[in-house]
C-alpha atoms as a PDB file:
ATOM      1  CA  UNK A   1     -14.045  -5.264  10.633  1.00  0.00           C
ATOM      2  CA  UNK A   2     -15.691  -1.858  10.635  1.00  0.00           C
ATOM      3  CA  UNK A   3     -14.733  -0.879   7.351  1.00  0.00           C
ATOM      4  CA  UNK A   4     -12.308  -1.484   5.122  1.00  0.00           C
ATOM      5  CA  UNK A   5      -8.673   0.635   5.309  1.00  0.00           C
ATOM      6  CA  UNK A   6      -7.416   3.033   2.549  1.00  0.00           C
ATOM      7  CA  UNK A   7      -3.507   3.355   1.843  1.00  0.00           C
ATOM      8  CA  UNK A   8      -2.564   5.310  -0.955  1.00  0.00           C
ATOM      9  CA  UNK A   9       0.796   5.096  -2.446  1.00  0.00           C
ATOM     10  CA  UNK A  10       3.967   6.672  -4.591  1.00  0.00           C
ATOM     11  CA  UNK A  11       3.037  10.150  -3.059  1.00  0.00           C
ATOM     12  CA  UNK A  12       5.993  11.758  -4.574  1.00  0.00           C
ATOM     13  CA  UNK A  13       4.679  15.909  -3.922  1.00  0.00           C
ATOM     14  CA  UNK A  14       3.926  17.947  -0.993  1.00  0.00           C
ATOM     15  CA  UNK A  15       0.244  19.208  -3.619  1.00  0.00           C
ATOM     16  CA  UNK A  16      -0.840  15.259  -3.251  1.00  0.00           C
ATOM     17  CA  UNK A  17       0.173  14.810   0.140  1.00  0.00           C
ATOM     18  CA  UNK A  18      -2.439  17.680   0.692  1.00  0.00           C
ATOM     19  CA  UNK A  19      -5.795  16.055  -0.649  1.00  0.00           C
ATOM     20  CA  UNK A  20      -4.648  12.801   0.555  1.00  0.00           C
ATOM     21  CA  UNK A  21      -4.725  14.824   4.189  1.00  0.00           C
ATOM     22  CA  UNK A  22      -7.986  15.975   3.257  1.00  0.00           C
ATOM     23  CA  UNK A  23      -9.575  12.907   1.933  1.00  0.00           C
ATOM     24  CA  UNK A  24      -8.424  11.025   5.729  1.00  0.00           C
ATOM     25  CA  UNK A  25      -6.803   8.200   4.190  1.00  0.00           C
ATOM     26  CA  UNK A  26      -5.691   5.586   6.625  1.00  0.00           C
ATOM     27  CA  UNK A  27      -2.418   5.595   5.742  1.00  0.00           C
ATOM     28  CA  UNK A  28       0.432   7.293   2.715  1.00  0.00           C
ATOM     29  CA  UNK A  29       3.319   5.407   1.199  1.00  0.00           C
ATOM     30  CA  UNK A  30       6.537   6.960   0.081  1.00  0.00           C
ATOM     31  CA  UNK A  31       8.851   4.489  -2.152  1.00  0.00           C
ATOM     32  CA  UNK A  32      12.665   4.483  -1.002  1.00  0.00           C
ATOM     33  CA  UNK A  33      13.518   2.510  -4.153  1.00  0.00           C
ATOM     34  CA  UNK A  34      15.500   4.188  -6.955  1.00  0.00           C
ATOM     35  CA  UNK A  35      14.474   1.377  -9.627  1.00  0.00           C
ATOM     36  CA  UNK A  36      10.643   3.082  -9.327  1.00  0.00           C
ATOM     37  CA  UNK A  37       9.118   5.895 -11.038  1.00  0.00           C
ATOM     38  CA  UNK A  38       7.610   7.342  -8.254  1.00  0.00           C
ATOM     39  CA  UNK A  39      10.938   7.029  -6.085  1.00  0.00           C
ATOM     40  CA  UNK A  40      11.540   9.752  -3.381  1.00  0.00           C
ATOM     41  CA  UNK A  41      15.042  10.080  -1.279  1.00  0.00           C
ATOM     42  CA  UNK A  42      14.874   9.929   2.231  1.00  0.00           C
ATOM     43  CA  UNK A  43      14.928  13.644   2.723  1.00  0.00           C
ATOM     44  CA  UNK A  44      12.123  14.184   0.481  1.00  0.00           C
ATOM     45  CA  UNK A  45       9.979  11.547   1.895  1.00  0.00           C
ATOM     46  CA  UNK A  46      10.900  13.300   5.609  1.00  0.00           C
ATOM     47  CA  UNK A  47       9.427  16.171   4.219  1.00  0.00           C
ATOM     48  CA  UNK A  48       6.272  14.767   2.558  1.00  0.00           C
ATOM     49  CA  UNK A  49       5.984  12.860   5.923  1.00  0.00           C
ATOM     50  CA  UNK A  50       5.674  15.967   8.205  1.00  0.00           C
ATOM     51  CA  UNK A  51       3.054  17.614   5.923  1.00  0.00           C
ATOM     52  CA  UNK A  52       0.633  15.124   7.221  1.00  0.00           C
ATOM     53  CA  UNK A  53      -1.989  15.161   9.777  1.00  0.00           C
ATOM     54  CA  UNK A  54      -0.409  13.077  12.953  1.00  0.00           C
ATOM     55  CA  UNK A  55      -2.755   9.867  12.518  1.00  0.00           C
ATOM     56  CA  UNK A  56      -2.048   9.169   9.278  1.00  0.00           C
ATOM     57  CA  UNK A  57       0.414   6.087   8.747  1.00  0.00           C
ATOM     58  CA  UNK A  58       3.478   6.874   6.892  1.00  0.00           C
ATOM     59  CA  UNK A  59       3.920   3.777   5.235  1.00  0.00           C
ATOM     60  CA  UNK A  60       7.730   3.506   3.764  1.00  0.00           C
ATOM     61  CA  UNK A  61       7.858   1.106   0.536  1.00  0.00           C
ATOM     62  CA  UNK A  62      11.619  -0.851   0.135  1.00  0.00           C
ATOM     63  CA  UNK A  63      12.506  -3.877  -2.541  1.00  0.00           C
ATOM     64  CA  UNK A  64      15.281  -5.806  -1.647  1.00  0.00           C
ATOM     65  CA  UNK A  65      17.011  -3.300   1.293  1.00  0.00           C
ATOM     66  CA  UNK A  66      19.106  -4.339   3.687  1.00  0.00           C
ATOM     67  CA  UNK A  67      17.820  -3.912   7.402  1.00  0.00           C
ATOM     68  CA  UNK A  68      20.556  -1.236   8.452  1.00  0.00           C
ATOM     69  CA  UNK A  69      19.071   0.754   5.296  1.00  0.00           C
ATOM     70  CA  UNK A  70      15.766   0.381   6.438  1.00  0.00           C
ATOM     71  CA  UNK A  71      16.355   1.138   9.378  1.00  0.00           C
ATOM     72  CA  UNK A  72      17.881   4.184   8.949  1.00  0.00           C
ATOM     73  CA  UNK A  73      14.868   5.223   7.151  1.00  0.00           C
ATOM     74  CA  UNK A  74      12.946   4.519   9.635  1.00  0.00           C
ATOM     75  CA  UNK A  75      14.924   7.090  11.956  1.00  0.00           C
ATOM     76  CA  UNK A  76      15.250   9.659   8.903  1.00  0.00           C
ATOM     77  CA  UNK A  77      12.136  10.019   7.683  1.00  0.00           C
ATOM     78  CA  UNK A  78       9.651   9.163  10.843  1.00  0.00           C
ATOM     79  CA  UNK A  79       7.799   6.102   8.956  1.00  0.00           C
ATOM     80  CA  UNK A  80       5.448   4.473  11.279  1.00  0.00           C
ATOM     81  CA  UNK A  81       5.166   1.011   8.993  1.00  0.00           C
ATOM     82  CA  UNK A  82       7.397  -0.408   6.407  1.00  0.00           C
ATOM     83  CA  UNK A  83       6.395  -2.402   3.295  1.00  0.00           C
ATOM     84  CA  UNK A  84       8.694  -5.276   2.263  1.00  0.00           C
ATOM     85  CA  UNK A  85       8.446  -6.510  -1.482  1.00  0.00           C
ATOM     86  CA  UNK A  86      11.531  -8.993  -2.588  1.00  0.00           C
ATOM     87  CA  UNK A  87      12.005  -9.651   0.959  1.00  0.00           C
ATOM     88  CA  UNK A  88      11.601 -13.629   1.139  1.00  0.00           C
ATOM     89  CA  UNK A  89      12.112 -13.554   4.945  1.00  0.00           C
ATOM     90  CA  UNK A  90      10.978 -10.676   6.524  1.00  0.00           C
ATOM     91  CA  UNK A  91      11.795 -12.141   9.994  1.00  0.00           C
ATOM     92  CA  UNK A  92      14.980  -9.557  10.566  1.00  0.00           C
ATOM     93  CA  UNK A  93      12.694  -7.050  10.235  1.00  0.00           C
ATOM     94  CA  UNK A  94      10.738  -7.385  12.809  1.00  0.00           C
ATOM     95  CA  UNK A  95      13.473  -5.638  15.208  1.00  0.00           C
ATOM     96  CA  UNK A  96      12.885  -2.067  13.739  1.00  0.00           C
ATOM     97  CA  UNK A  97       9.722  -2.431  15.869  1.00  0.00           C
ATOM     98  CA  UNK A  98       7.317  -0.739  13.766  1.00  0.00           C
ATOM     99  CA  UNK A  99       4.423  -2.798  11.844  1.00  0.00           C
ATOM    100  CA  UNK A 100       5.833  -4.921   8.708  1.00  0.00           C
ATOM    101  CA  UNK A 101       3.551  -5.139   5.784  1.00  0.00           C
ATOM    102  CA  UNK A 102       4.693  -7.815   3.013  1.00  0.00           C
ATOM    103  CA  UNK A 103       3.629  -7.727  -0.652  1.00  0.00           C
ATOM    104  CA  UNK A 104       3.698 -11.302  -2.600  1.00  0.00           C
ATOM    105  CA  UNK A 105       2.519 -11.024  -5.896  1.00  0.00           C
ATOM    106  CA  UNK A 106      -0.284 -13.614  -6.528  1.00  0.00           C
ATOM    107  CA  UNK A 107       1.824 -15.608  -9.462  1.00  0.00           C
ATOM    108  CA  UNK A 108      -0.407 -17.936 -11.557  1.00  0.00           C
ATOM    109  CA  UNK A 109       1.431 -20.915 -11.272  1.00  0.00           C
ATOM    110  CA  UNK A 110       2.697 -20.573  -7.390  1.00  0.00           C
ATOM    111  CA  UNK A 111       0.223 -21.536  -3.959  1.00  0.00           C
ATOM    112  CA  UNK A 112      -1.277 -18.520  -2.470  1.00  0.00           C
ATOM    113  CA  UNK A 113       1.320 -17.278   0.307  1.00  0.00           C
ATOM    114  CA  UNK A 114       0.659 -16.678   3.620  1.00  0.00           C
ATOM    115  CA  UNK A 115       1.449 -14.017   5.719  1.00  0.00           C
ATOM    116  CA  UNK A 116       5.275 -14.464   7.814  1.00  0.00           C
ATOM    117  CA  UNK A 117       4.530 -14.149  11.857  1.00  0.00           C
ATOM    118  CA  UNK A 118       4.275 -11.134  12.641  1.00  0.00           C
ATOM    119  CA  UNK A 119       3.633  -9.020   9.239  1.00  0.00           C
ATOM    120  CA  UNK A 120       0.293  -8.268   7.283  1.00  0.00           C
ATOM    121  CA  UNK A 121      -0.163  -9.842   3.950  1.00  0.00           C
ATOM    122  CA  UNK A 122      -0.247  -7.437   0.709  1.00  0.00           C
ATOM    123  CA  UNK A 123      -0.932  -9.278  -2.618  1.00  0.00           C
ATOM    124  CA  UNK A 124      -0.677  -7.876  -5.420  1.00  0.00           C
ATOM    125  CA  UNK A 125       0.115  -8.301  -9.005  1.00  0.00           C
ATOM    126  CA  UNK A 126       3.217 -10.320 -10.248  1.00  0.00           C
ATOM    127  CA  UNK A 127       5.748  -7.874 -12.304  1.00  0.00           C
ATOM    128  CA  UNK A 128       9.734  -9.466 -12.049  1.00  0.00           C
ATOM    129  CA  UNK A 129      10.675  -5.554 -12.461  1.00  0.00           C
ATOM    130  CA  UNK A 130       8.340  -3.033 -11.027  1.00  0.00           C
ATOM    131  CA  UNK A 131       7.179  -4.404  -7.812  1.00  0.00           C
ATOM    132  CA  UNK A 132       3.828  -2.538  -7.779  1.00  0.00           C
ATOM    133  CA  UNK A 133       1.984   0.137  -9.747  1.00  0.00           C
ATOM    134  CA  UNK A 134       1.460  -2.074 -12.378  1.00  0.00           C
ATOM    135  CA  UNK A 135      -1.678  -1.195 -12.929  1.00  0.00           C
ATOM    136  CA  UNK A 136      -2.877  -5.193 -12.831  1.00  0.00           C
ATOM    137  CA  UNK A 137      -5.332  -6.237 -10.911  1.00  0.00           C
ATOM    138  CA  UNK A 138      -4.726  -9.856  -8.702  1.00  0.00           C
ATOM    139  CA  UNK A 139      -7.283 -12.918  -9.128  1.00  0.00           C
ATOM    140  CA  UNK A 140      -9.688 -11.411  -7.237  1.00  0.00           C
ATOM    141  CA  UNK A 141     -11.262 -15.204  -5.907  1.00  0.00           C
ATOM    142  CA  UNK A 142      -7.850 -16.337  -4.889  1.00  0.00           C
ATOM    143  CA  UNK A 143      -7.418 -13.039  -2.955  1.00  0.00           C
ATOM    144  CA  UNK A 144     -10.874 -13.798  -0.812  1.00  0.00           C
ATOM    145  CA  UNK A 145      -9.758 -16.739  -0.309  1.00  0.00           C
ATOM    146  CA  UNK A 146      -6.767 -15.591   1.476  1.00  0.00           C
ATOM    147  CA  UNK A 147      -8.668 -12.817   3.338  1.00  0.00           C
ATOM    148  CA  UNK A 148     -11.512 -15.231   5.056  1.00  0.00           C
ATOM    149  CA  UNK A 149      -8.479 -16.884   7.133  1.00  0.00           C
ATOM    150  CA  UNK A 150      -5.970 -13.503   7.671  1.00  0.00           C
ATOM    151  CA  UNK A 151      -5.672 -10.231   7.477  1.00  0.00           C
ATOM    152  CA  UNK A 152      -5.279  -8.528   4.027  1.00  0.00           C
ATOM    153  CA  UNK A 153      -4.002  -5.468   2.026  1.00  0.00           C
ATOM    154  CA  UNK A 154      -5.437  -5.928  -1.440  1.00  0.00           C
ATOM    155  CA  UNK A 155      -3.499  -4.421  -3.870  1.00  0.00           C
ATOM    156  CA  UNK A 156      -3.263  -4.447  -7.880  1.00  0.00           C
ATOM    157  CA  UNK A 157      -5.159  -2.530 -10.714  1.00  0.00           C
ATOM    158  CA  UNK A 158      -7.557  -0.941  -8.393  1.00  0.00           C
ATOM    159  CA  UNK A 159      -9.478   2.581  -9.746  1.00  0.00           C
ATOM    160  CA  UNK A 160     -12.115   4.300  -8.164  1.00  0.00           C
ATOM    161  CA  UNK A 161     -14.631   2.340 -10.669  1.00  0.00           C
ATOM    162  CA  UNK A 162     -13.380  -1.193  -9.653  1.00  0.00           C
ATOM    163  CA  UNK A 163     -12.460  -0.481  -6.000  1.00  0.00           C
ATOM    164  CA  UNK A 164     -16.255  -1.016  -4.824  1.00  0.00           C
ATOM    165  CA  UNK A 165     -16.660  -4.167  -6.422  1.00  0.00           C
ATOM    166  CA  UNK A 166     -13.318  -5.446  -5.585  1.00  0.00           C
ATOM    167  CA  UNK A 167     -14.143  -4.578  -1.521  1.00  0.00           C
ATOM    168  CA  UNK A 168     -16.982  -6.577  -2.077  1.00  0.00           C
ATOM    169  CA  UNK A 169     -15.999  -9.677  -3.462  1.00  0.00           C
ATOM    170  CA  UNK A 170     -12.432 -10.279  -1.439  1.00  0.00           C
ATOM    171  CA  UNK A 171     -13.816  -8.693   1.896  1.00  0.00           C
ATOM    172  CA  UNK A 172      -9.629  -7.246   2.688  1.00  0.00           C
ATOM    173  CA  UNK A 173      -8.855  -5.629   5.829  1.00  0.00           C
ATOM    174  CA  UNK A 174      -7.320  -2.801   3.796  1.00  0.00           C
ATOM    175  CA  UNK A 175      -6.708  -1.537   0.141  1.00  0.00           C
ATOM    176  CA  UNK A 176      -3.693   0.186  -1.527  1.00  0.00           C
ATOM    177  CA  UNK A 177      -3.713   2.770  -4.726  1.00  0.00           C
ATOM    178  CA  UNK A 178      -1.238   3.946  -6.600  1.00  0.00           C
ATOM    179  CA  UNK A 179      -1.459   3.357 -10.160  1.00  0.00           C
ATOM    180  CA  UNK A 180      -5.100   3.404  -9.843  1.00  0.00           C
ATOM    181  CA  UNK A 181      -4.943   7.712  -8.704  1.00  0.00           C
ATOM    182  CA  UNK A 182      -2.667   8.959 -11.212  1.00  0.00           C
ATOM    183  CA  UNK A 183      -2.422  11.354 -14.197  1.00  0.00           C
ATOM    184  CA  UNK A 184       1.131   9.903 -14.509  1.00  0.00           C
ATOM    185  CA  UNK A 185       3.741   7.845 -12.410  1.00  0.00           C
ATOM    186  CA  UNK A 186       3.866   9.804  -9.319  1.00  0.00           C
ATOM    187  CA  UNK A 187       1.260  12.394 -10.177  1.00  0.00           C
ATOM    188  CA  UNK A 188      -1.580  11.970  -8.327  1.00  0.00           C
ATOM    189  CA  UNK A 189      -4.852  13.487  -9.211  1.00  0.00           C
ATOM    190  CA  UNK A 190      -6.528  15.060  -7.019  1.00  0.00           C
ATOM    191  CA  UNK A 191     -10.261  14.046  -8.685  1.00  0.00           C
ATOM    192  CA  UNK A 192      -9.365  10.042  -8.974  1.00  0.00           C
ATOM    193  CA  UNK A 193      -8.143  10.159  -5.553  1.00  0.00           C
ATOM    194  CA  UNK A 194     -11.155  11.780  -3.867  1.00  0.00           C
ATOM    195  CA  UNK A 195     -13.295   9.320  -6.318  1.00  0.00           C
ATOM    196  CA  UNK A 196     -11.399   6.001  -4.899  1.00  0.00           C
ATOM    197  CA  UNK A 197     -11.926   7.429  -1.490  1.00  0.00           C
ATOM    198  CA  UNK A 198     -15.880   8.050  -1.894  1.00  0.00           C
ATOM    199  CA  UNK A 199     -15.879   4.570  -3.393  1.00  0.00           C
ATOM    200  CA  UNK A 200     -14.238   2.679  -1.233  1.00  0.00           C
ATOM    201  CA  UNK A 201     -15.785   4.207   1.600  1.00  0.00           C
ATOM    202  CA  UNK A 202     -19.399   3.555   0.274  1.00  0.00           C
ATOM    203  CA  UNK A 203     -18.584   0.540   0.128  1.00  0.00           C
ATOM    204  CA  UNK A 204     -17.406  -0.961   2.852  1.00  0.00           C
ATOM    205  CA  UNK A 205     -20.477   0.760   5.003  1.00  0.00           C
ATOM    206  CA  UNK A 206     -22.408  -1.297   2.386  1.00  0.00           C
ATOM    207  CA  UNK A 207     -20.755  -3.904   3.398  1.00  0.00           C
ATOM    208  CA  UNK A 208     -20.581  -3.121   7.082  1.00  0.00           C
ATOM    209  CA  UNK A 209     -23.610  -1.367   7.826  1.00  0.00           C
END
């Protein structure tokens, strides 16, 4: 690994779309689930989609959605990845042919999951109703663990103050923000998100050299 990945997520306005452009994140996430604060419709996520720059991933986030549905979003709103949470086999998916990342929150209680064939593993935090941007961060230990033997999108409670730290200690292939850049659900700001960046960045070449 040459450094570590940066997705930011909930982008919900064409102002935040903007600095994440600027900053060069890796890759954006729109969420095409009602039950979320920082919900978009197809259409608007279309639109957010074509403001950005044409190597940055357009990640689009679904809970429980059928594979026609996704699919169609797929075609709609020109997502080049798609983010499964509530999605116990994501194994249909795989047809849409575009990368499948799937979240599993790390639940206390539960064995650390492991990554279907042919997704990427996202932990984050365990909420029964909000499926991310909880603002929680995961066991951080259990989450290295996972990372030394696959590739991992670490997710969960992480701020531009934490985000160094947390690079260093689970060593994950990628990280996602949402929560974590926000002045409220779905209102990024533009400071935190520059911040994360810097952090995250310095970091993994710390870590990388």
């Amino acid at each position: 690994m040459t450094g570590v990945r940066i997705k930011v997520c909930g982008l919900t306005r064409l102002d935040d779309v903007a600095v994440a452009a600027a900053a060069d994140v890796d890759a954006v996430g729109f969420v095409l689930w009602p039950g979320s604060p920082r919900a978009v419709t197809v259409e608007t996520a279309a639109r957010l989609a074509a403001a950005l720059p044409p190597w940055t991933i357009r990640v689009g986030v679904f809970v429980s959605t059928s594979v026609d549905a996704v699919a169609a979003a797929v075609r709609q709103s020109g997502l080049g990845a798609v983010q499964l949470h509530g999605i116990a086999d994501p194994a249909p998916y795989l047809a849409l042919a575009v990368p499948i990342i799937w979240s599993a929150a790390l639940r206390e209680a539960a064995p650390d999951p492991t990554a279907p064939p042919g997704t990427t593993l996202m932990v984050d935090a365990y909420d029964p109703r909000r499926h991310g941007g909880t603002g929680q961060p995961v066991d951080w230990t259990r989450a290295a663990a996972i990372a030394r033997r696959e590739r991992l999108v670490l997710a969960g409670g992480l701020t531009a103050d934490n985000v160094a730290a947390a690079i260093a200690s689970v060593r994950p292939y990628a990280v996602d923000v949402s929560s974590g850049v926000e002045d409220a659900p779905g209102i990024k700001s533009a400071a935190k998100l520059q911040a994360f960046v810097a952090a995250a960045r310095r970091s993994a070449h710390e870590a990388h050299p």
